[in-house]
Structure formats: C-alpha cells, structure tokens
C-alpha atoms as a PDB file:
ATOM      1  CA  UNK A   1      55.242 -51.482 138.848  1.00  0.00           C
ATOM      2  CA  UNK A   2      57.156 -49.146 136.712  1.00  0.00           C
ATOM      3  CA  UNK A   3      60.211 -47.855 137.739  1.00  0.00           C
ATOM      4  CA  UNK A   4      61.014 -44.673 138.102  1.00  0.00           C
ATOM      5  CA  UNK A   5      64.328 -43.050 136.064  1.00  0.00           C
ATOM      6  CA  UNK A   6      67.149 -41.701 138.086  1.00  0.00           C
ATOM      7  CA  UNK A   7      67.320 -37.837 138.221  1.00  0.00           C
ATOM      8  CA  UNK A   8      68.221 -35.281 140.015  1.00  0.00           C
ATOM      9  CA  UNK A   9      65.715 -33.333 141.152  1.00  0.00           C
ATOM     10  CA  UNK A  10      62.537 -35.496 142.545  1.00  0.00           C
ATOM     11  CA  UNK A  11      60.280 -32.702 141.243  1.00  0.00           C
ATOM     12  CA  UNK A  12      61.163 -30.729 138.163  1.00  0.00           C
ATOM     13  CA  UNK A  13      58.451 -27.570 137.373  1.00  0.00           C
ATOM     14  CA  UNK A  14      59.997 -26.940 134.120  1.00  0.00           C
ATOM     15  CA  UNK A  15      58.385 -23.066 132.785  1.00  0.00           C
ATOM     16  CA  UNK A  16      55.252 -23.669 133.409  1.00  0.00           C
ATOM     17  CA  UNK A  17      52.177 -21.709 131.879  1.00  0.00           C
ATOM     18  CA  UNK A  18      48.866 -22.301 133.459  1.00  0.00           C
ATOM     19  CA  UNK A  19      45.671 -20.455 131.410  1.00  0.00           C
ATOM     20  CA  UNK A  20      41.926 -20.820 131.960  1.00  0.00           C
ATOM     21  CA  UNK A  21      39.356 -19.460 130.298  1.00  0.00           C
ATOM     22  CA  UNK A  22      36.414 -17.348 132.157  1.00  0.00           C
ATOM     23  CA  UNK A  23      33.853 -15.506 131.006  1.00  0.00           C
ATOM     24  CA  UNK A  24      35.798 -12.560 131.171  1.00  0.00           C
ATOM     25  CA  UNK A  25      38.759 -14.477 128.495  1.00  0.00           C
ATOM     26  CA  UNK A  26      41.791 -16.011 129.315  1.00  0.00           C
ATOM     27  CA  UNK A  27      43.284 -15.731 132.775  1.00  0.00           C
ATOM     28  CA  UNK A  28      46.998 -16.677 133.339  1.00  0.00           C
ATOM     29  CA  UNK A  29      47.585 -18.349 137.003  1.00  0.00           C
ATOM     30  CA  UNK A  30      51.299 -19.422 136.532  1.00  0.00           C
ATOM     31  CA  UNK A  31      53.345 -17.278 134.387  1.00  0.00           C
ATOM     32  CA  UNK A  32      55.855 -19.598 132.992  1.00  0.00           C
ATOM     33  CA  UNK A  33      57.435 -20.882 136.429  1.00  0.00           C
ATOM     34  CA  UNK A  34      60.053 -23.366 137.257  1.00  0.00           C
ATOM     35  CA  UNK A  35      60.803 -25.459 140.297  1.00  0.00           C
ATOM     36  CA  UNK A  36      63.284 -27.707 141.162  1.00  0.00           C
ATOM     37  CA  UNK A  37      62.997 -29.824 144.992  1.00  0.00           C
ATOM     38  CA  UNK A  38      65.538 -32.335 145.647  1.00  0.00           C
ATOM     39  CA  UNK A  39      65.140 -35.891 147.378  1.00  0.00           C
ATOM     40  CA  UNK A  40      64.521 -35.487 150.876  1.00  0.00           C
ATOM     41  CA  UNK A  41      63.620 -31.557 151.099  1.00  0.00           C
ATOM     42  CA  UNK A  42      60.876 -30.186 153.085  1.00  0.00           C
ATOM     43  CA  UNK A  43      59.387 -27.178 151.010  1.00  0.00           C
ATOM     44  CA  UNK A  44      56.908 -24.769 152.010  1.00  0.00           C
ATOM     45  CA  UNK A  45      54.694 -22.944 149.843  1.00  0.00           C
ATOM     46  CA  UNK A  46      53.127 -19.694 150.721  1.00  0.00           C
ATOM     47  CA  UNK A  47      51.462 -16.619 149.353  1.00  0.00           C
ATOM     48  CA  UNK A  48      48.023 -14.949 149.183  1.00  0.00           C
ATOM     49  CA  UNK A  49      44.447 -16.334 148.494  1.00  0.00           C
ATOM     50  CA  UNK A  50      44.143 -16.765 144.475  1.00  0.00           C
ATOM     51  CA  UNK A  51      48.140 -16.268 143.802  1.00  0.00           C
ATOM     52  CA  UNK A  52      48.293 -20.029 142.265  1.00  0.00           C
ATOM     53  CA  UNK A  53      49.612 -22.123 144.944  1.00  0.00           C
ATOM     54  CA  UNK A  54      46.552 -24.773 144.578  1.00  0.00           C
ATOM     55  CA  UNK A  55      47.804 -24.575 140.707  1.00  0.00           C
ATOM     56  CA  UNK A  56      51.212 -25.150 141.206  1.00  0.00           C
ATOM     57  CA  UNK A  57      49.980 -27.818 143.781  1.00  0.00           C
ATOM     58  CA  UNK A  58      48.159 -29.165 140.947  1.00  0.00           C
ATOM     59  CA  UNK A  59      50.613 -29.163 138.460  1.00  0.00           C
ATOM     60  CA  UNK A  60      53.376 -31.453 140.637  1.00  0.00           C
ATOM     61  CA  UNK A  61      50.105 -34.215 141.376  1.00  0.00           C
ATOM     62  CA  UNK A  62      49.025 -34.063 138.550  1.00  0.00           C
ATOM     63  CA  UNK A  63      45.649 -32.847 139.408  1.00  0.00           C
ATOM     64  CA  UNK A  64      45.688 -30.706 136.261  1.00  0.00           C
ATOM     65  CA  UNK A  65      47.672 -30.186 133.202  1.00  0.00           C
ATOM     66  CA  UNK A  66      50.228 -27.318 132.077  1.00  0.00           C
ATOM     67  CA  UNK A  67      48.989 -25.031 128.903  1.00  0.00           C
ATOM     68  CA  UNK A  68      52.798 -25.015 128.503  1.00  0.00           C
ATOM     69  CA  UNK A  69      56.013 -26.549 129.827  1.00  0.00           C
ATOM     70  CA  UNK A  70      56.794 -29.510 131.900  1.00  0.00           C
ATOM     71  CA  UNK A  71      56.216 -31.622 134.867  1.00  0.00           C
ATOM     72  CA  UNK A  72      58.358 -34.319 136.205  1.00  0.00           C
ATOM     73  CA  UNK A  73      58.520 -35.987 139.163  1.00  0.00           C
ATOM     74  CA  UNK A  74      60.542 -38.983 140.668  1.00  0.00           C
ATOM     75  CA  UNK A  75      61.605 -39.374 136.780  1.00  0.00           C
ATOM     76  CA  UNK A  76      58.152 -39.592 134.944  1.00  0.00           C
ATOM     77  CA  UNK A  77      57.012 -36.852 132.477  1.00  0.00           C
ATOM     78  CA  UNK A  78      53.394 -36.471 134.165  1.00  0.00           C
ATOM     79  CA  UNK A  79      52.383 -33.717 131.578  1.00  0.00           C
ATOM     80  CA  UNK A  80      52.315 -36.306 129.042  1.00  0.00           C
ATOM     81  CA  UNK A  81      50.490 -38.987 131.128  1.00  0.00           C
ATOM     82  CA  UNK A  82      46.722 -40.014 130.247  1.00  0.00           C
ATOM     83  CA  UNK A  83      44.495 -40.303 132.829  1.00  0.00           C
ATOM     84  CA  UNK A  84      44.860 -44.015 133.793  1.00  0.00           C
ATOM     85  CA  UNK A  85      48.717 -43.617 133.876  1.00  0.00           C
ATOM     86  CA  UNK A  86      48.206 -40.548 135.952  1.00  0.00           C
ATOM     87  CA  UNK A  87      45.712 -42.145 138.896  1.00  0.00           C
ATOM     88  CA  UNK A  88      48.404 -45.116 139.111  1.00  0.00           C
ATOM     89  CA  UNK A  89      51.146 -43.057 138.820  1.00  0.00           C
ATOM     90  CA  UNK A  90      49.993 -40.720 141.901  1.00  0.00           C
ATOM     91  CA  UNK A  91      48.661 -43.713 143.995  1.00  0.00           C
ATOM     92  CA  UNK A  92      52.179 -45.266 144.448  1.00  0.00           C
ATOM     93  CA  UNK A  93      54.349 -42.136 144.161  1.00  0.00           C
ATOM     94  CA  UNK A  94      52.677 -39.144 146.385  1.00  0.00           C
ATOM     95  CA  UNK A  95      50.840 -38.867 149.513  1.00  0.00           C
ATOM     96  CA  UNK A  96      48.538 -35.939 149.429  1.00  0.00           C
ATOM     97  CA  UNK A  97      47.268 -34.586 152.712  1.00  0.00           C
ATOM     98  CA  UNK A  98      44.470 -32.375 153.066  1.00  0.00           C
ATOM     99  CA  UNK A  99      43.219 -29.185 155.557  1.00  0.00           C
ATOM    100  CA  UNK A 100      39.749 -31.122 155.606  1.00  0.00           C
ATOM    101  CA  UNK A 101      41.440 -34.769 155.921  1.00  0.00           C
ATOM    102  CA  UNK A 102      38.637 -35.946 153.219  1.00  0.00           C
ATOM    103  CA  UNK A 103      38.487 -39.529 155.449  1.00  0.00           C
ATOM    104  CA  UNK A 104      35.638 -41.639 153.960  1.00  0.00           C
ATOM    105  CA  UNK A 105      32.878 -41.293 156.866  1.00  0.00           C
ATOM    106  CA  UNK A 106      31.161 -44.759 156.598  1.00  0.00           C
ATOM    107  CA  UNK A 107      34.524 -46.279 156.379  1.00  0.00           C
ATOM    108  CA  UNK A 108      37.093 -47.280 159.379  1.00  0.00           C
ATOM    109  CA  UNK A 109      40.202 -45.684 160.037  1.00  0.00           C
ATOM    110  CA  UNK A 110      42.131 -48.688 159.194  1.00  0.00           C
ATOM    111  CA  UNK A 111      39.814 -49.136 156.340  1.00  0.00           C
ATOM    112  CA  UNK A 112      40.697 -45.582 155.098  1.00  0.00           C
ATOM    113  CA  UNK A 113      44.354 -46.076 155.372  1.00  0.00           C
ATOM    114  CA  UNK A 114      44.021 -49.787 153.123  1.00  0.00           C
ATOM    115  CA  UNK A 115      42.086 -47.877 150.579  1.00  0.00           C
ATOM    116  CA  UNK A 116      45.478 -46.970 148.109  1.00  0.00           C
ATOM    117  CA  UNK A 117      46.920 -49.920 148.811  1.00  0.00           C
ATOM    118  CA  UNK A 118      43.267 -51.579 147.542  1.00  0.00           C
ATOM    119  CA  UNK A 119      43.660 -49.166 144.669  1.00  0.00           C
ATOM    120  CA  UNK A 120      47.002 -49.696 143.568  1.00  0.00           C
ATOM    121  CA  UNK A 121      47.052 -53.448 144.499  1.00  0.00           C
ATOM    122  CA  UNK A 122      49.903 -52.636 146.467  1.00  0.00           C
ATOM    123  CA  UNK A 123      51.089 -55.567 149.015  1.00  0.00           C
ATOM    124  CA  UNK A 124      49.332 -59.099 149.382  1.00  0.00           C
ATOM    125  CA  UNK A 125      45.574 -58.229 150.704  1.00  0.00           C
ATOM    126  CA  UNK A 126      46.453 -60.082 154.140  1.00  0.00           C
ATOM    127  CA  UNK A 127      49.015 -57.822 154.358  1.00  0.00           C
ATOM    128  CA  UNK A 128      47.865 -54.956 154.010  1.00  0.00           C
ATOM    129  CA  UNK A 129      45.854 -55.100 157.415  1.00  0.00           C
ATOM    130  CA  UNK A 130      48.873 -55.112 158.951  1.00  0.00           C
ATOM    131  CA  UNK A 131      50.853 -52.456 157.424  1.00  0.00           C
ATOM    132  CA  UNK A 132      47.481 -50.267 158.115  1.00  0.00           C
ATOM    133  CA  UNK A 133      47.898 -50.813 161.356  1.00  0.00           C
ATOM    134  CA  UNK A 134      51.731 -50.498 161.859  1.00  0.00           C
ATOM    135  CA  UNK A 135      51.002 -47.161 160.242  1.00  0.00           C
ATOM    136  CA  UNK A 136      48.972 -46.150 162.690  1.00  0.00           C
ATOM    137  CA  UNK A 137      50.835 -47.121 165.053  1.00  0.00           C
ATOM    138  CA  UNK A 138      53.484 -44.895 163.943  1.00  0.00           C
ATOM    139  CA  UNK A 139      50.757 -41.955 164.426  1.00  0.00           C
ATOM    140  CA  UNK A 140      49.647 -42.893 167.816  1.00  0.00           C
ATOM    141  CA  UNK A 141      45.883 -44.083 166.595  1.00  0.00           C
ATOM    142  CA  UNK A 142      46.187 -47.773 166.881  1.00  0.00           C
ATOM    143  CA  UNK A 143      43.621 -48.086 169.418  1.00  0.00           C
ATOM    144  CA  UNK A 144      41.174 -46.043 166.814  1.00  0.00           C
ATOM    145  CA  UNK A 145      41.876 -48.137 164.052  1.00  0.00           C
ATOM    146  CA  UNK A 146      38.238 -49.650 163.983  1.00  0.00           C
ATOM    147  CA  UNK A 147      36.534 -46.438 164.871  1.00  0.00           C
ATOM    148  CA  UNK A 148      34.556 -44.537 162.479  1.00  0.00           C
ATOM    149  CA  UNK A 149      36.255 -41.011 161.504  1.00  0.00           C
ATOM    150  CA  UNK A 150      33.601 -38.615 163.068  1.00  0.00           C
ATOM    151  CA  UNK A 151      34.448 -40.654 166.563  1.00  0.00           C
ATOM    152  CA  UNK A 152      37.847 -38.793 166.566  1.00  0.00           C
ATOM    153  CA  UNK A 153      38.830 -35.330 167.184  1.00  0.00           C
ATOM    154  CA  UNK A 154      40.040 -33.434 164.458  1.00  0.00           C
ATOM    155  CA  UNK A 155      43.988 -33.673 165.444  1.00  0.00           C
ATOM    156  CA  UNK A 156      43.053 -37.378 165.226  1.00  0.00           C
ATOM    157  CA  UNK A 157      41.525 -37.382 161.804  1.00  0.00           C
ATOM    158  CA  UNK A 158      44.581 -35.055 160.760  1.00  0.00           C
ATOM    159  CA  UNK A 159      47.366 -38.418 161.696  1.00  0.00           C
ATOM    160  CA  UNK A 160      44.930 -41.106 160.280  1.00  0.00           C
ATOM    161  CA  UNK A 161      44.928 -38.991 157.131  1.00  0.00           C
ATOM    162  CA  UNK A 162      49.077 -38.645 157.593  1.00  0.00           C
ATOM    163  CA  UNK A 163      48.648 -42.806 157.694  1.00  0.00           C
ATOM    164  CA  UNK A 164      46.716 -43.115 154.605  1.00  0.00           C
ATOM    165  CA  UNK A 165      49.004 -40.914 152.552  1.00  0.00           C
ATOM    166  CA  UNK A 166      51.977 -43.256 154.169  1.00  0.00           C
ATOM    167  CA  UNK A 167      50.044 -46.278 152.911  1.00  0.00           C
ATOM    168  CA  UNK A 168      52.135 -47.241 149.874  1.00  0.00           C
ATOM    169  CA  UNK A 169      55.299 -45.692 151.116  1.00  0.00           C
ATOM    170  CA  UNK A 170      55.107 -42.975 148.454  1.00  0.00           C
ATOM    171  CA  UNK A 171      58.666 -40.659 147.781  1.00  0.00           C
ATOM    172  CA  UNK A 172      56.663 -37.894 147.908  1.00  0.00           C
ATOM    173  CA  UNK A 173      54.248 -36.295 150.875  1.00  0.00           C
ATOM    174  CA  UNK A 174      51.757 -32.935 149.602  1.00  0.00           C
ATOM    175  CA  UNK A 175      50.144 -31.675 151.982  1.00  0.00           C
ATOM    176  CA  UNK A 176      47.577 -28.485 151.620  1.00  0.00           C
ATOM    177  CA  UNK A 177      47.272 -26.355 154.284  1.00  0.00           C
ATOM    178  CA  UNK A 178      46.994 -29.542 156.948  1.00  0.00           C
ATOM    179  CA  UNK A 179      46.957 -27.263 160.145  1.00  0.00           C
ATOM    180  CA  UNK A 180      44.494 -25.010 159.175  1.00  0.00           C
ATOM    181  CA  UNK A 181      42.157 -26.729 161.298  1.00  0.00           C
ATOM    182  CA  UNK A 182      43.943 -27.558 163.996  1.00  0.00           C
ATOM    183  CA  UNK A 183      44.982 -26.414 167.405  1.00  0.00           C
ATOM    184  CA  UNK A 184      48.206 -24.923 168.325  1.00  0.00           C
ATOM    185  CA  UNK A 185      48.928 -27.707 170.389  1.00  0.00           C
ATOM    186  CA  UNK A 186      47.780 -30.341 167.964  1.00  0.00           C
ATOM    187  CA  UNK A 187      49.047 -28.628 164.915  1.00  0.00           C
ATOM    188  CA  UNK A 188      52.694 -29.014 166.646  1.00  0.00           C
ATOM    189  CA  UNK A 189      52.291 -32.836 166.609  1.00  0.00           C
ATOM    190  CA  UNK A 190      51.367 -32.779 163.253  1.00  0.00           C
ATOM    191  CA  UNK A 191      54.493 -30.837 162.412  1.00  0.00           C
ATOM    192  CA  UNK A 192      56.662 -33.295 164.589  1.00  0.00           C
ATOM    193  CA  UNK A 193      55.324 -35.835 162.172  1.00  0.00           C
ATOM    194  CA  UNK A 194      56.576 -34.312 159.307  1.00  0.00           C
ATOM    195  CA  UNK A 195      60.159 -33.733 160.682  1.00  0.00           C
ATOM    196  CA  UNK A 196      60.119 -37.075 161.476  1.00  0.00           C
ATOM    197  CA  UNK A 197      58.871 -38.120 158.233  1.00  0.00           C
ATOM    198  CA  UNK A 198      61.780 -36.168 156.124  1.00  0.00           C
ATOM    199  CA  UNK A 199      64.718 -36.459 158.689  1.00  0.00           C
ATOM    200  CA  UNK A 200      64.323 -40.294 159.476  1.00  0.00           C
ATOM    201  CA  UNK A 201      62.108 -41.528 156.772  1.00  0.00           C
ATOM    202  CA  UNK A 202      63.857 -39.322 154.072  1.00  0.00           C
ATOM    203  CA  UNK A 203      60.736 -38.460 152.135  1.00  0.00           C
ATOM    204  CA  UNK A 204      60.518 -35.178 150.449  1.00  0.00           C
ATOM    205  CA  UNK A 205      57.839 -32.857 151.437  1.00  0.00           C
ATOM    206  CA  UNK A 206      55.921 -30.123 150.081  1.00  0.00           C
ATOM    207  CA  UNK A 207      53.677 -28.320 152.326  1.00  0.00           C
ATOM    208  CA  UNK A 208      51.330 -25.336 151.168  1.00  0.00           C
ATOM    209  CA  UNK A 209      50.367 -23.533 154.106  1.00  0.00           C
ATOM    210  CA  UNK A 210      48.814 -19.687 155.869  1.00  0.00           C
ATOM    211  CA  UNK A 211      50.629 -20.925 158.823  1.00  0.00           C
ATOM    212  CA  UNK A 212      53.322 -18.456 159.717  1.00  0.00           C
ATOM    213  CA  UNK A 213      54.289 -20.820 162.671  1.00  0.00           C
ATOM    214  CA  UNK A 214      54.483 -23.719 160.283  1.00  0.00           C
ATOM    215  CA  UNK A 215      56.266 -21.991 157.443  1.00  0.00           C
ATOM    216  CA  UNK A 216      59.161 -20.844 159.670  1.00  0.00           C
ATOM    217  CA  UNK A 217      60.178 -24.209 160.605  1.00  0.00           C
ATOM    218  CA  UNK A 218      60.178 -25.228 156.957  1.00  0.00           C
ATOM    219  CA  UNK A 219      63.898 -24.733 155.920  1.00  0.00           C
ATOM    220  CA  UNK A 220      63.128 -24.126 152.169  1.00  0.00           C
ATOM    221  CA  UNK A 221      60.178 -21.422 151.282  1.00  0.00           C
ATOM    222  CA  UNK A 222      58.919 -20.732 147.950  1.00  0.00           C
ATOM    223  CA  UNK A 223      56.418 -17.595 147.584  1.00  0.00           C
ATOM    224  CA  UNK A 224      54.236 -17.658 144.815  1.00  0.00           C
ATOM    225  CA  UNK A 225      52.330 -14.415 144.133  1.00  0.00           C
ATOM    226  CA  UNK A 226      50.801 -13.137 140.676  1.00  0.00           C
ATOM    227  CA  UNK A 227      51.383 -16.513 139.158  1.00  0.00           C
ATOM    228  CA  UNK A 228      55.477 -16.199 139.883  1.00  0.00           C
ATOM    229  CA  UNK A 229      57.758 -17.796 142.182  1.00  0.00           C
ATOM    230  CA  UNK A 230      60.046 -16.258 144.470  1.00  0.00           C
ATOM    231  CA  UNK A 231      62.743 -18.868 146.121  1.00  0.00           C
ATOM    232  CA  UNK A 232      63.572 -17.906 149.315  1.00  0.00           C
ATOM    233  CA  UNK A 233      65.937 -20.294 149.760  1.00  0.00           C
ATOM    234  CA  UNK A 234      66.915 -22.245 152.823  1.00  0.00           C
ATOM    235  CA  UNK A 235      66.807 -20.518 156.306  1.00  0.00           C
END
C-alpha cells in the first residue's frame, strides 16, 4: 500500500478552476478556489443549489478533475492521478457517505460493508467478516447484518452506509448531504456518529449539507456561492 507523505494540511484545494462546456459555451463552477482542512477537523460545506459544492466535493475525491490548479490530499497529488491510481487511492483513503446511502439492494448489510475491503484487498478475507461486523456493531446494526437493505428503515440504511465508508479505516469521511432524508430524531444519531467519529476516532470530516441544524454544530463552515469560497471560520 503506498504511503502517504507527511503534510500539513490533510486536504490542500490549491486555486482551483473548474470549466465545462454546455451548449451555451464554457461555464466556470469554481473560480480559482483554495482550501486548506487540517487532520482531525470537521468541516461543513454549505451554499445554494448549483453554487459548486458537488464540484468542490468532487475535486477533494477525486470524482473529477481541475481545468486548473491542484488537489492534494493525505499527501498525494490526486490531480495528476490516472484512473486506476485514483479508484485505489480513494478506496483506502476516504469514506464517502451519501443522502441516498447507494447500499447494493441484492446484497447484505454485512456484505455491503466487506465490499471496499473486497475491492482494495484490504485485510485477510476471513477477516474481513469480522471487522464488518465489529463495524456494525459500532453503529448499533449488528443484529441486521444479514438483512437485505430495503428490510431497514432509512436511519438504518444511513449507519450501515456510515459502516461501509468505515470499512478500511479511511483518514478521511465525505459525506453529501447524509440527513437529508432523515428524521429529526434519527438525523441526531447520525450526527452523534460523526462527533464520535472526529473527537475519539480523530478522522477528519467534511460534510456538505442544507441542514441548518447540522451545519451549526459543525465548528468550521465554508460557504461556497458563485463558484467562491467564503471561510467562516470556526464557531
């Protein structure tokens, strides 16, 4: 496995340009932005429908590529990664959690949460049962590990996915808008997760989100709107 170099900053946006083109020409999403998130932050990323938070998303997994300036993250120049280097890259280094969980239906839940550590050939395959399992443990699902997703309720389907993304003990947790379908009540255990997650665990975690209640308990908030960010620092 290749080791990441020692830096500072666990995620370095480094004046980023994003530009597609449309039928219309060339659009600009991200007008030449930088971002810097230290080890063990929790980061919340807000702003309107269509202001480029998926893209800057994007740009830290790796999902897609600058037009211009740099991405690193945990040490390793992503923007000049092909796309082999990139899917093993991101399978051992970030946990990405989504609003619609995206939990493979005719699969198990423990199944699910042993698929990137099947992927990445992470841990001895008699292992890995195991680890699934102490993971969801740690979520409070162990006695729905064999169930198929659609048995669970959404809250449910919301920790296994929280498992999964734990499965190869990545650095770094993403997660994109993962209350918007959730209950109040639910959505707070979700959130409990992720204290727990950066405050004992010590990953760092980036959270896009519409959730007002969410965002205020985040104690770093960027806004991104018209393609720029605006650091609001630490409340």
């Amino acid at each position: 496995m290749e080791q990441p170099n020692t830096f500072e900053h666990l995620i370095h946006v480094d004046q980023v340009v994003k530009m597609y083109r449309s039928g219309a020409g060339e659009v600009t999403v991200l007008h030449g932005v930088t971002l810097k998130v230290n080890p063990g932050e929790a980061v919340g990323v807000v702003g309107p429908s269509g202001s480029g938070k998926s893209t800057l998303l994007n740009m830290i997994t790796g999902i897609d590529r600058p037009t211009r300036g740099q991405v690193v993250v945990n040490g390793q120049p992503i923007h000049t990664f092909d796309e082999n280097k990139l899917a093993r890259w991101r399978g051992i280094t970030i946990g990405v959690i989504f609003q619609f969980f995206q939990l493979l239906p005719t699969l198990t839940v423990i199944e699910n949460v042993m698929l990137p550590m099947d992927f990445c050939n992470v841990y001895k395959s008699r292992e890995r049962p195991r680890h699934a399992l102490a993971l969801l443990d740690e979520v409070g699902l162990t006695e729905h590990a064999h169930k198929l997703p659609n048995a669970l309720s959404a809250g449910q389907q919301q920790r296994a996915a929280i498992a999964r993304a734990l499965a190869n003990d990545p650095p770094l947790i993403v997660a994109d808008e993962p209350t918007g379908n959730l209950d109040s009540v639910t959505a707070e255990s979700v959130f409990g997760l992720f204290d727990r997650l950066v405050n004992v665990d010590g990953k760092t975690l980036v959270v896009v989100t519409h959730d007002k209640s969410l965002a205020s308990r985040l104690p770093r908030i960027i806004e991104v709107r018209d393609g720029k960010l605006k650091d609001n620092g630490h409340s």
